[in-house]
Protein backbone atom coordinates (compact mmCIF):
# COMPACT_ATOMS: atom_id res chain seq x y z
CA UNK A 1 -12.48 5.01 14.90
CA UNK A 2 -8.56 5.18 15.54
CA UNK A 3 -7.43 6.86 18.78
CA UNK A 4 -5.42 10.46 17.35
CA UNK A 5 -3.48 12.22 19.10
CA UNK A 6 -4.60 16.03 19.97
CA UNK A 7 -2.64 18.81 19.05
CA UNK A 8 -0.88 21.49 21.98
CA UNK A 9 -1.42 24.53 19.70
CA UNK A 10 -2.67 25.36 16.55
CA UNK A 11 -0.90 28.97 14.83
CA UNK A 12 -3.64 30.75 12.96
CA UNK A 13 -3.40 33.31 10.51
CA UNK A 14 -2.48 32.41 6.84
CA UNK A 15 -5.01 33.78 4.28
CA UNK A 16 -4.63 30.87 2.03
CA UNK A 17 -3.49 26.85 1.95
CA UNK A 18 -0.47 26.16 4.03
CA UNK A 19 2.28 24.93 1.56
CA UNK A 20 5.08 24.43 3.85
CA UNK A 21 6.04 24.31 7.30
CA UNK A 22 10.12 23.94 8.78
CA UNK A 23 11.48 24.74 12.38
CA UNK A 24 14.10 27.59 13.21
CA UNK A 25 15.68 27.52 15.91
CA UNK A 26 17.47 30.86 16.64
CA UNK A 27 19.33 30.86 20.41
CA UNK A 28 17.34 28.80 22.74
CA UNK A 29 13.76 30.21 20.75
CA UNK A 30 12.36 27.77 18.79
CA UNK A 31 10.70 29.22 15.52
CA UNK A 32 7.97 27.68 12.77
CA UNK A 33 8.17 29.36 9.58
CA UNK A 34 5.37 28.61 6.62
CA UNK A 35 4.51 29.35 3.18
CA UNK A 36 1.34 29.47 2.11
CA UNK A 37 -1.12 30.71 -1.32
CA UNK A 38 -1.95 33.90 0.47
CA UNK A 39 1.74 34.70 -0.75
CA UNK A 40 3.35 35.22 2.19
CA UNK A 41 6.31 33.80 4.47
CA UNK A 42 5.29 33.91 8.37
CA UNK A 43 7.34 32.94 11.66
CA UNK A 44 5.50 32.10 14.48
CA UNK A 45 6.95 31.82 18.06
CA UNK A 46 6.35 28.03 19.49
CA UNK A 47 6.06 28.90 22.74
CA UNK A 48 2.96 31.09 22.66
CA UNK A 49 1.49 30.24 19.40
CA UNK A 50 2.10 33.64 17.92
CA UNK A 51 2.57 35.08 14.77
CA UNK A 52 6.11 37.27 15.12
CA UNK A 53 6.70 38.45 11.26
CA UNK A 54 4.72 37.94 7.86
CA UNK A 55 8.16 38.19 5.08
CA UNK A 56 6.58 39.53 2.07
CA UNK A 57 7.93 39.70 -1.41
CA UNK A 58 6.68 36.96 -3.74
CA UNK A 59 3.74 38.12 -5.85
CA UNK A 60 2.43 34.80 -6.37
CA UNK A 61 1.57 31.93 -4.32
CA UNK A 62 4.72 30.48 -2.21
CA UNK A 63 5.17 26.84 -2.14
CA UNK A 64 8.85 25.31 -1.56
CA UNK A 65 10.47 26.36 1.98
CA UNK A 66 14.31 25.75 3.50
CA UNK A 67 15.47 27.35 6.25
CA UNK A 68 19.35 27.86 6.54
CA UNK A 69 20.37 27.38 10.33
CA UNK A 70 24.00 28.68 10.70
CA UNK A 71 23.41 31.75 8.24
CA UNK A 72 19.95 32.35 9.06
CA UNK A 73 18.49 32.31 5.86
CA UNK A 74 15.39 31.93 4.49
CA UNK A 75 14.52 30.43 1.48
CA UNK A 76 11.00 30.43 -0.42
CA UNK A 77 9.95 28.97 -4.05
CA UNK A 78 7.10 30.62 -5.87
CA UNK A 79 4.25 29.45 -8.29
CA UNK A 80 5.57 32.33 -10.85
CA UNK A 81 9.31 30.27 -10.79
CA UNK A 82 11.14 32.63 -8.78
CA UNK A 83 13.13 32.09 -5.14
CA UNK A 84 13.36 34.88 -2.69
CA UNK A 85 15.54 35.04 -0.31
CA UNK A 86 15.54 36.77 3.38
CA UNK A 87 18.32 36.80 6.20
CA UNK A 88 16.23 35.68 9.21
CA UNK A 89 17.62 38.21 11.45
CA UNK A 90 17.04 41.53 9.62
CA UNK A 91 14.26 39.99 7.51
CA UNK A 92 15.50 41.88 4.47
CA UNK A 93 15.42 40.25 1.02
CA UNK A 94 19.04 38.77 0.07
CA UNK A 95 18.60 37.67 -3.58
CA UNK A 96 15.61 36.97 -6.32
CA UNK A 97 16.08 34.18 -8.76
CA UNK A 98 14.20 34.28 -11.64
CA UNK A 99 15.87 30.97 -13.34
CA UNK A 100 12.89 28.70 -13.46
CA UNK A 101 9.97 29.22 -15.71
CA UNK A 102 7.47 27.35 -13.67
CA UNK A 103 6.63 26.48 -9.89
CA UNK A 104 9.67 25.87 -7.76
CA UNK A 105 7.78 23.48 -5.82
CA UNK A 106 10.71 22.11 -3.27
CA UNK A 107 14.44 24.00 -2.24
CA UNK A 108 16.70 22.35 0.25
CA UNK A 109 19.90 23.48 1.66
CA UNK A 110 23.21 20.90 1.46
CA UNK A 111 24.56 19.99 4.61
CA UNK A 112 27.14 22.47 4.85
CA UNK A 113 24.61 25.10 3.43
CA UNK A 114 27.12 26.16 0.62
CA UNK A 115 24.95 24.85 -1.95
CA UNK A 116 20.80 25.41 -2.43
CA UNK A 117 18.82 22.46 -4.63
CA UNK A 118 15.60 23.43 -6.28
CA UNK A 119 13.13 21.11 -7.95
CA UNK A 120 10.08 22.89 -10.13
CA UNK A 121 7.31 22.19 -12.33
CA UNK A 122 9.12 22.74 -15.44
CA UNK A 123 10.90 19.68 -15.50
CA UNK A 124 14.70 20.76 -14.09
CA UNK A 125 16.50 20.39 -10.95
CA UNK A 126 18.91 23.83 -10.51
CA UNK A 127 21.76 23.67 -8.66
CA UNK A 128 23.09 26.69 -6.50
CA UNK A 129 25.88 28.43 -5.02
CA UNK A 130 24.77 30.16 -2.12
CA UNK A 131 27.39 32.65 -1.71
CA UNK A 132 27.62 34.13 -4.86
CA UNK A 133 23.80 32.41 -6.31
CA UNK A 134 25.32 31.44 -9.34
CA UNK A 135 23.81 28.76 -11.16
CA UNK A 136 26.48 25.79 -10.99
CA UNK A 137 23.89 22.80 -12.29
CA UNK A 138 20.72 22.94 -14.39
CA UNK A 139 19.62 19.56 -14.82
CA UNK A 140 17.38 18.64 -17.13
CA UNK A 141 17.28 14.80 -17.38
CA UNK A 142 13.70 13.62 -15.83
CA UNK A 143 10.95 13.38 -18.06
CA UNK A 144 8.55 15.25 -16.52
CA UNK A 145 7.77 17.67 -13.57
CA UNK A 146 10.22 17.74 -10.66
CA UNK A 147 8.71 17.23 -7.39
CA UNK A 148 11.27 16.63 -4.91
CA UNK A 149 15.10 17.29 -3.71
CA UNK A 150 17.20 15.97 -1.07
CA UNK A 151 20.68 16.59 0.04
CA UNK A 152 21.93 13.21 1.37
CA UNK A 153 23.44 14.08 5.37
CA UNK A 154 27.43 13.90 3.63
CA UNK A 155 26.47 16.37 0.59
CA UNK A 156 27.60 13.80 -1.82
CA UNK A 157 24.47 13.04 -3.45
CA UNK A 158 21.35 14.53 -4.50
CA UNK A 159 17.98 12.49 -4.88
CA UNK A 160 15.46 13.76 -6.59
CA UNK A 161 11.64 12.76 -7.22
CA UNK A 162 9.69 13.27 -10.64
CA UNK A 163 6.26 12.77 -12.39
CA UNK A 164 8.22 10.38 -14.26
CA UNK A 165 7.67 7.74 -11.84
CA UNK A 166 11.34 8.10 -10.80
CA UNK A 167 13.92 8.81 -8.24
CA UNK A 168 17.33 9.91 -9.52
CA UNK A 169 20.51 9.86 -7.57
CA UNK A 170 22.59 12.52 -8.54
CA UNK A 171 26.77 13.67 -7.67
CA UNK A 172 26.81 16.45 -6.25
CA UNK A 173 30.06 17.69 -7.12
CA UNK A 174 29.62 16.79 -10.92
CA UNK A 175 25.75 16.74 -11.08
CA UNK A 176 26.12 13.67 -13.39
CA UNK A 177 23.66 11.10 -12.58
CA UNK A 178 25.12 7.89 -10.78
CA UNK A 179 22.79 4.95 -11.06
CA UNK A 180 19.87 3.90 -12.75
CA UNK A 181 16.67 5.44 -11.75
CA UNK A 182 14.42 4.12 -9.05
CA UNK A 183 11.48 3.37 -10.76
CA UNK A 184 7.46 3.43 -8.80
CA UNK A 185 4.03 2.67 -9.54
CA UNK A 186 2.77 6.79 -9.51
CA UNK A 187 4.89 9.87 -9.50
CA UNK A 188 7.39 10.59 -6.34
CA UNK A 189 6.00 13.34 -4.40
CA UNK A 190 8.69 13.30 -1.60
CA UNK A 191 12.03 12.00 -0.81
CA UNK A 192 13.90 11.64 2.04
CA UNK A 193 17.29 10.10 3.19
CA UNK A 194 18.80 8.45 6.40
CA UNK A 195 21.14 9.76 8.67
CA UNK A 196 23.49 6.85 7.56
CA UNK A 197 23.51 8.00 3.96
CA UNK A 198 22.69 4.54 3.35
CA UNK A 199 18.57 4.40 2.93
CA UNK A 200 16.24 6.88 0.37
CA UNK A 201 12.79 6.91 1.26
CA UNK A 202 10.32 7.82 -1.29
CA UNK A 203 6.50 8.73 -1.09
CA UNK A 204 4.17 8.23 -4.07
CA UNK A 205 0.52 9.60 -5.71
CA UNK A 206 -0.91 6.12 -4.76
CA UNK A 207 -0.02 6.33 -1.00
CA UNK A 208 2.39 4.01 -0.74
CA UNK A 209 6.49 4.78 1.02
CA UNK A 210 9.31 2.84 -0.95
CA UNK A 211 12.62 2.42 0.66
CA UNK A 212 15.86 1.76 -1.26
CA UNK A 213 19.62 1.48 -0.76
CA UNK A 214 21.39 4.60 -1.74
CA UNK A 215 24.40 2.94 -3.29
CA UNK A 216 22.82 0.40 -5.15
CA UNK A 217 19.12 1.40 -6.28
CA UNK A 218 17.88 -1.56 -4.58
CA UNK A 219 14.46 -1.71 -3.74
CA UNK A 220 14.10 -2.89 0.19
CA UNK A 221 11.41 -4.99 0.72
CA UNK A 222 7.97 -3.99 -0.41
CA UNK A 223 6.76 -0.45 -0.56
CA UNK A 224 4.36 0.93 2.57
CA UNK A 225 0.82 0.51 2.30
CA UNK A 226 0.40 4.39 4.54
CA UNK A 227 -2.64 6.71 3.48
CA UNK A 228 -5.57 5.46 1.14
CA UNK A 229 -4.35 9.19 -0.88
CA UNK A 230 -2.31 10.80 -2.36
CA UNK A 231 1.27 11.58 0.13
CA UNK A 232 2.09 15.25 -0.23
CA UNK A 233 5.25 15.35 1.77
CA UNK A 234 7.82 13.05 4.01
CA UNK A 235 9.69 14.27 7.16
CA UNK A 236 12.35 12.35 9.05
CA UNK A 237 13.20 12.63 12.70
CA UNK A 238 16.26 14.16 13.32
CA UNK A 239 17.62 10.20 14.71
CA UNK A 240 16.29 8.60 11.43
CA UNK A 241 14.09 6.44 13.86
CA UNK A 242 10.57 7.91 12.61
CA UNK A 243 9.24 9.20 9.05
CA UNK A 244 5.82 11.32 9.15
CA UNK A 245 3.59 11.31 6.27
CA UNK A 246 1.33 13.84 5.07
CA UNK A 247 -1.36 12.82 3.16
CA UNK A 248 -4.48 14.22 1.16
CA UNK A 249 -6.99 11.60 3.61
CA UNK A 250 -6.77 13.87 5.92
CA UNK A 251 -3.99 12.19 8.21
CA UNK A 252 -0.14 12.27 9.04
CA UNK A 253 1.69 9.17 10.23
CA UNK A 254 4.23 8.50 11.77
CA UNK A 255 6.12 5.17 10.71
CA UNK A 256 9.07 3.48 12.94
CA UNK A 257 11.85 3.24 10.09
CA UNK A 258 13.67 0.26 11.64
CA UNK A 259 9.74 -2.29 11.74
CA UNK A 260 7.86 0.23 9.56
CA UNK A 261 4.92 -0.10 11.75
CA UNK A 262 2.45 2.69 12.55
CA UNK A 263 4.20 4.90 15.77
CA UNK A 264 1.80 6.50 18.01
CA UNK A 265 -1.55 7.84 17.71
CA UNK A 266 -2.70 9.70 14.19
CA UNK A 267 -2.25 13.11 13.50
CA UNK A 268 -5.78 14.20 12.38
CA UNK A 269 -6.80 17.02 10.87
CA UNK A 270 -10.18 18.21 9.05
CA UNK A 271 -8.67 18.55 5.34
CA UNK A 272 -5.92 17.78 3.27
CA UNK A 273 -2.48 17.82 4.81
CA UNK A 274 -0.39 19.05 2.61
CA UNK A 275 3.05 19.20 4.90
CA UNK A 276 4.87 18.25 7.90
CA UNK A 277 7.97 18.81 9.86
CA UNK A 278 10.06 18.16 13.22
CA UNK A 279 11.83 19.97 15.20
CA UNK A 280 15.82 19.90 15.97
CA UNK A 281 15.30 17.35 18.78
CA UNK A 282 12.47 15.25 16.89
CA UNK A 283 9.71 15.63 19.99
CA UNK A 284 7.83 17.77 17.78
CA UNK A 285 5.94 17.80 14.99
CA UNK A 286 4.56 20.58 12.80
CA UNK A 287 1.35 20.23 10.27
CA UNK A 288 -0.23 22.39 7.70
CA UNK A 289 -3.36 21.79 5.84
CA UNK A 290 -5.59 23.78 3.47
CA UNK A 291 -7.44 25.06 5.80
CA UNK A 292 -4.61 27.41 6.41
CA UNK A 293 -4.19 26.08 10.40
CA UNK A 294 -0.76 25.09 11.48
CA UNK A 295 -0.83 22.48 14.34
CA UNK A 296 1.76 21.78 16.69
CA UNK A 297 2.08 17.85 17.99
CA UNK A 298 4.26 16.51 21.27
CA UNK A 299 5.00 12.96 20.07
CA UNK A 300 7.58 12.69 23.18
CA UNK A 301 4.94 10.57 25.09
CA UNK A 302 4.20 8.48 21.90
CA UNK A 303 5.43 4.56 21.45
CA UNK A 304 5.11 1.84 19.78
CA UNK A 305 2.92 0.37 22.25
CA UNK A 306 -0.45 2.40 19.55
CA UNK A 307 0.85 0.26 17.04
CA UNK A 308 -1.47 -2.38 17.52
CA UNK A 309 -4.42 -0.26 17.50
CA UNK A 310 -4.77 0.48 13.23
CA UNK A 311 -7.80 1.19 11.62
CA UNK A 312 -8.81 -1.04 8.45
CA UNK A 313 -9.66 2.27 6.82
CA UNK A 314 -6.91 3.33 5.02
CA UNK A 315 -5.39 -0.52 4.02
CA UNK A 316 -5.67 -1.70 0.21
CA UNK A 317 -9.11 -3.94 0.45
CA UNK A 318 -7.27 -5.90 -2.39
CA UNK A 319 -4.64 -7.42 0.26
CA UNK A 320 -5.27 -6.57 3.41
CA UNK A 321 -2.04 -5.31 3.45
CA UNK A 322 -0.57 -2.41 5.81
CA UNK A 323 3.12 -3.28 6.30
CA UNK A 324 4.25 -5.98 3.65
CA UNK A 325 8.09 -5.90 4.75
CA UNK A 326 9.85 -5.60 8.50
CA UNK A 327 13.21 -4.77 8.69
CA UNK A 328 16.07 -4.28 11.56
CA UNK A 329 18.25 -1.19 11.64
CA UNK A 330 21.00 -2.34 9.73
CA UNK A 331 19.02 -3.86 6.91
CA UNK A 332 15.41 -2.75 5.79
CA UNK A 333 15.53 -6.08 3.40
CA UNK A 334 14.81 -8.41 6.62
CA UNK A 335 11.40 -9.46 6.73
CA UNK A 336 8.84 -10.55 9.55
CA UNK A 337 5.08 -10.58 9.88
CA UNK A 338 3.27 -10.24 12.76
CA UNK A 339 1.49 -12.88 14.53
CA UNK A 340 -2.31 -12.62 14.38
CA UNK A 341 -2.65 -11.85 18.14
CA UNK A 342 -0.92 -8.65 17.11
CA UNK A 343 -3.63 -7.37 15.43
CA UNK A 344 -6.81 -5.52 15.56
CA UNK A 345 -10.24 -6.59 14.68
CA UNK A 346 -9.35 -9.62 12.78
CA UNK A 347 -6.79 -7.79 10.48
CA UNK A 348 -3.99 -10.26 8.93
CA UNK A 349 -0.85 -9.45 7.43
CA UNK A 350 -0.29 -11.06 4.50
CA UNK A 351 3.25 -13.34 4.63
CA UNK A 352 5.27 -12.19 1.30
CA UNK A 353 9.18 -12.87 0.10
CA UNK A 354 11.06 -9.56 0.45
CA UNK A 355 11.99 -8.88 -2.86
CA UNK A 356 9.21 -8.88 -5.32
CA UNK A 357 7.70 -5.64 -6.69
CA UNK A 358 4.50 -7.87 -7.35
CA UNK A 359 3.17 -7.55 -3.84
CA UNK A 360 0.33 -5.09 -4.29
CA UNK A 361 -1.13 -7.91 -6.71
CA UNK A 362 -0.43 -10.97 -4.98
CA UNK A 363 -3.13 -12.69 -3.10
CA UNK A 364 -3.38 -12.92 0.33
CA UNK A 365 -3.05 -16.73 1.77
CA UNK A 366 -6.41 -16.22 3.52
CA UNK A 367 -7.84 -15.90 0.55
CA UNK A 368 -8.84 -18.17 -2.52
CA UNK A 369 -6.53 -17.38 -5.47
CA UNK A 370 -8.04 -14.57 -8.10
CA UNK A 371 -7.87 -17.60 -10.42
CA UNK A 372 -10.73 -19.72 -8.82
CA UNK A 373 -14.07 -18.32 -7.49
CA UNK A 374 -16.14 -20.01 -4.58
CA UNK A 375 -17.30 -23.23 -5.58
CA UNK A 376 -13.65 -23.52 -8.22
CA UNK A 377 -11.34 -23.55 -5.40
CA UNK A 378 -9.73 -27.33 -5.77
CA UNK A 379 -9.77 -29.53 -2.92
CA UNK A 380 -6.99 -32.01 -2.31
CA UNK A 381 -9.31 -34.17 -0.44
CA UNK A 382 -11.12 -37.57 -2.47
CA UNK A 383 -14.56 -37.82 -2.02
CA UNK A 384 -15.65 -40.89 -1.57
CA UNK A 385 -18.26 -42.49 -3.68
CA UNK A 386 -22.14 -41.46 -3.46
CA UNK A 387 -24.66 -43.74 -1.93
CA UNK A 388 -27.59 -45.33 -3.92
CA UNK A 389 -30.73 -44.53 -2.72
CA UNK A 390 -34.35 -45.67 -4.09
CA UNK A 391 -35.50 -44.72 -7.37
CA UNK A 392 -31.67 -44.01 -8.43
CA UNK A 393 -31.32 -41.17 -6.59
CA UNK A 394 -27.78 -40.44 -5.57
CA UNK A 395 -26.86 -38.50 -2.47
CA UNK A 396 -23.32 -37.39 -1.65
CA UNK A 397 -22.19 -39.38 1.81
CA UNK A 398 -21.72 -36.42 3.74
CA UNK A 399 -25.37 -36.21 3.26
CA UNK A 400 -26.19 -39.42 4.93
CA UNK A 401 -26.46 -38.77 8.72
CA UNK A 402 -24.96 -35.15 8.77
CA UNK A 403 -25.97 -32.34 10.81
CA UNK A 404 -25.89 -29.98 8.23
CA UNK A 405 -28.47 -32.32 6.31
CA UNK A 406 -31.11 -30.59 7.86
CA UNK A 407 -30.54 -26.85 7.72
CA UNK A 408 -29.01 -26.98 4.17
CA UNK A 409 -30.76 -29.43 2.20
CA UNK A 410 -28.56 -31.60 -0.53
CA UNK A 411 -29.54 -30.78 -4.25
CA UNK A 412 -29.91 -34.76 -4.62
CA UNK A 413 -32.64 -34.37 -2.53
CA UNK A 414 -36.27 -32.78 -2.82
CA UNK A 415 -37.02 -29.63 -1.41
CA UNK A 416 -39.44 -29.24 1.16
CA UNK A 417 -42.80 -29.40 0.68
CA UNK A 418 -41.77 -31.41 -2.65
CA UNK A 419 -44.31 -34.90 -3.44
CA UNK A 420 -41.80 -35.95 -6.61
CA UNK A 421 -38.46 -36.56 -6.20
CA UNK A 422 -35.68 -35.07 -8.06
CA UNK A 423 -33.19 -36.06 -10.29
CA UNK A 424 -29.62 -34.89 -8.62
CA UNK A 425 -27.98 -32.97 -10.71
CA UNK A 426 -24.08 -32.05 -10.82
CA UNK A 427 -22.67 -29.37 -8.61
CA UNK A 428 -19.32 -28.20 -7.92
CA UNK A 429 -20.55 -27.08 -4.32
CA UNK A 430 -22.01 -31.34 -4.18
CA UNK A 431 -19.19 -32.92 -5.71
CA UNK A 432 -20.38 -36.30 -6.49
CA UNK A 433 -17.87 -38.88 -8.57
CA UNK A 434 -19.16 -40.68 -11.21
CA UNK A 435 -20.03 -43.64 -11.30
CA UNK A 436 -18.61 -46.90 -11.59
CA UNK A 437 -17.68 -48.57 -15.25
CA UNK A 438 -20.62 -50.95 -16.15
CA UNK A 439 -19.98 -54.54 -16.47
CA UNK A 440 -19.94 -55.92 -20.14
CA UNK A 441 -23.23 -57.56 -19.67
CA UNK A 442 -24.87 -53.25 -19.17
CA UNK A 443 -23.80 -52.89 -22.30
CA UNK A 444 -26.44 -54.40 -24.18
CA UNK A 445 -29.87 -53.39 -23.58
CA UNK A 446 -31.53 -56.43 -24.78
CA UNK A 447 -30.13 -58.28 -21.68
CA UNK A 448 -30.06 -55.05 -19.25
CA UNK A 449 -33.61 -55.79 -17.93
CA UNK A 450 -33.19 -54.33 -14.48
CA UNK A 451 -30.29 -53.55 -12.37
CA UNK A 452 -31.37 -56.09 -9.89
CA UNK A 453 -31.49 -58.76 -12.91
CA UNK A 454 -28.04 -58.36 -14.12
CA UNK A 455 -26.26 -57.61 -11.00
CA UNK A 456 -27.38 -61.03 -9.48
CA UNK A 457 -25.10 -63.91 -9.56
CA UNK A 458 -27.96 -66.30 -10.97
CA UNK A 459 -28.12 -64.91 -14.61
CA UNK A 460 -32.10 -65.91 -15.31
CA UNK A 461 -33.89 -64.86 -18.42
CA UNK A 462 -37.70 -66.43 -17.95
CA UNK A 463 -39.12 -65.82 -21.57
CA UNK A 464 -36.01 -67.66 -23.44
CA UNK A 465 -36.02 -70.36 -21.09
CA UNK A 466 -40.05 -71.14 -21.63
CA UNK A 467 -39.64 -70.76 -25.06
CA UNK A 468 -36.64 -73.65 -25.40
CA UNK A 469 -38.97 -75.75 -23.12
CA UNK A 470 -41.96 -76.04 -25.07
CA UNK A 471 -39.94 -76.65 -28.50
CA UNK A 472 -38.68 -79.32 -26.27
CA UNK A 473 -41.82 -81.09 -25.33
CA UNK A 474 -42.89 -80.85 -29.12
CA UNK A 475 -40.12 -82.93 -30.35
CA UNK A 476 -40.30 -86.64 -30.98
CA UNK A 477 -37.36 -88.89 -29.79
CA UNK A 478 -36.52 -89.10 -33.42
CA UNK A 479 -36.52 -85.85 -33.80
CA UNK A 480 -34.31 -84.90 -31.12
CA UNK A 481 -31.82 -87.19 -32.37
CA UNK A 482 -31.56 -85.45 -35.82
């Protein structure tokens, strides 16, 4: 079993799943705030673990979170489509929108928390101005549910994540879209970006964490073999060094962004995970799972140093595969595999061109291609020719004073116990060539007597040769001269 890290506090109290967690940090206090099905919207005081206020409001279940950090406002998505929200201070309700005709499943805050993104069920992506909450975008273009929304760190651009398989980059000053979609295997659950503005990471239904360029839609390397389940939601450290992943195998990760090898020890819960979040100076990290707990995690003593030690658990069984691309800092499209002493329990990483969105279906070089099965894997090696044994029995030479002879008995030869020998048939797993061409004289049976007979240099055929002497005795000398 993989080592886990253990949690310094868990906050208790939710009636229902926890949705969403995100950190507040008012003064020097540092705050957790959740949603959750039981249709509330608590803070909890890090420090002691304790619940401090339960913001009530929504009347159904509350999914999407943001927390605003210079106006200290808090905002909260709903299964019936509407967004509440509180000042953090006075914990009074601010606004109610009521745009959205289906889950608002994700809200985020721009940058300079003028403008509030909100991604829902119903297929749009809405567009906010926070100081009067007019409705400045409603975009409509993905063709299906909207899962996710991201500010990039300048406010230019917005990504967002759909059922349609797709990540869109979006202006945000125009809302027009501004490159071709980023297309995936499963639907995007989650979306991040990088500090730089320059890298979108995207989580998927099948597990896996793709990494693109922001200004060109190109796909870095291959995607992230993470959870054996579905990812629910991405966090990224504050210094763009770590991403978490929470997944429904019961699990976060955390993942350095610059190798995109496992950091640290797992974060291991009982049930699904369905979110995940660090704090303002990235040493900690918030978890919620359905069975309503919150856990708190100090990943400040955590290094790289756990990477080595990765369970086989969670990796594809079809390639082996956990991290199919390495990348520097600058550049995620570098690539490097690890040696094998790296690695755990006989575990190798597949070697694979950066590049190519065929990785999850290529083979791995330990392997036999998925063309050729055991004994059809071609060998580049000539076997030499059998050797003739009595009673035309042919053996394959690595038959003929081998070691293995004894324990695994050649086909060519009987089994054990056997009085009559057998005729050797052909095997892939014997491979015996066939014999030489016959000489002209094989050909006809009349004179093929024996192989001994023909294959000797003095060519003698007895009953001919008696035959042409007595005819010869018979004859007269007069005879023999006509």
């Amino acid at each position: 079993m993989e080592p886990s890290l253990s949690p310094i506090r868990s906050l208790r109290g939710h009636d229902g799943f926890v949705q969403e967690v995100a950190f507040l940090k008012n003064g020097k206090q540092l705050k957790v705030v959740s949603s959750s099905n039981d249709k509330t919207v608590r803070i909890w005081d890090v420090e002691s673990g304790k619940q401090e206020n339960s913001l009530e409001g929504h009347t159904s279940e509350t999914l999407g979170l943001a927390v605003s950090m210079h106006r200290t406002r808090l905002v909260c998505g709903a299964k019936d489509g509407k967004i509440i929200i509180w000042d953090a201070d006075t914990k009074e309700i601010i606004r109610c929108l009521s745009h959205h005709t289906d889950w608002v499943i994700c809200v985020r805050f721009s940058p300079d928390e003028k403008r509030l993104a909100s991604a829902s069920r119903d297929g749009t992506l809405k567009i906010w101005d926070v100081e009067t909450w007019e409705l400045v975008f409603d975009i409509d273009d993905h063709q299906g549910k909207v899962w996710t929304v991201a500010y990039s760190p300048n406010g230019t651009k917005i990504a967002s994540g759909s059922y349609d398989q797709t990540v869109r980059i979006w202006n945000a000053a125009t809302g027009k879209q501004q490159i071709q979609p980023l297309s995936h295997d499963a639907f995007v659950s989650s979306v991040v970006w990088s500090p730089d503005n320059r890298r979108i990471i995207s989580a998927c239904h099948d597990g896996q964490i793709y990494f693109w360029s922001a200004p060109t839609g190109a796909q870095l390397g291959f995607p992230l073999r993470a959870h054996s389940n579905t990812i629910n939601l991405l966090a990224i450290s504050p210094d763009g060094e770590l991403v978490a992943s929470a997944s429904r195998d019961h699990t976060v990760r955390l993942w350095s962004t610059s190798t995109r090898k496992p950091f640290g020890r797992v974060l291991q819960h009982a049930s699904e995970v369905a979110t995940v979040a660090f704090s303002p100076d990235g040493h900690l990290v918030a978890t919620g799972d359905v069975q309503n707990i919150i856990f708190l995690w100090d990943i400040s003593q955590e290094s790289t140093i756990m990477t080595n030690i990765v369970s086989p658990s969670f990796v594809s069984p079809a390639s082996n595969i956990i991290d199919q691309s390495s990348a520097t800092s600058d550049s995620f499209s570098v690539s490097s595999t690890p040696t094998s002493d790296e690695l755990p329990d006989g575990i190798e990483f597949a070697t694979e061109p950066v590049g190519s969105r065929d990785a999850a279906s290529s083979p791995s070089p330990s392997l036999p291609p998925q063309s050729y099965f055991h004994d059809e894997i071609p060998s580049p090696v000539r076997t030499p020719p059998p050797v003739e044994l009595s009673n035309r029995i042919q053996a394959p030479p690595e038959t003929i004073n081998s070691r293995g002879a004894a324990v695994s008995p050649s086909p060519s030869f009987p089994p054990q116990g056997s009085s009559r020998p057998q005729i050797p048939l052909a095997s892939a797993s014997t491979p015996v060539l066939a014999s030489p061409p016959k000489s002209f004289w094989k050909r006809f049976t009349m004179f093929n007597r024996s192989a001994a007979s023909v294959d000797s240099k003095r060519w003698r055929f007895s009953r001919i040769g008696s035959i042409m002497r007595r005819k010869h005795r018979n004859l007269g000398p007069d005879d023999a001269q006509n």
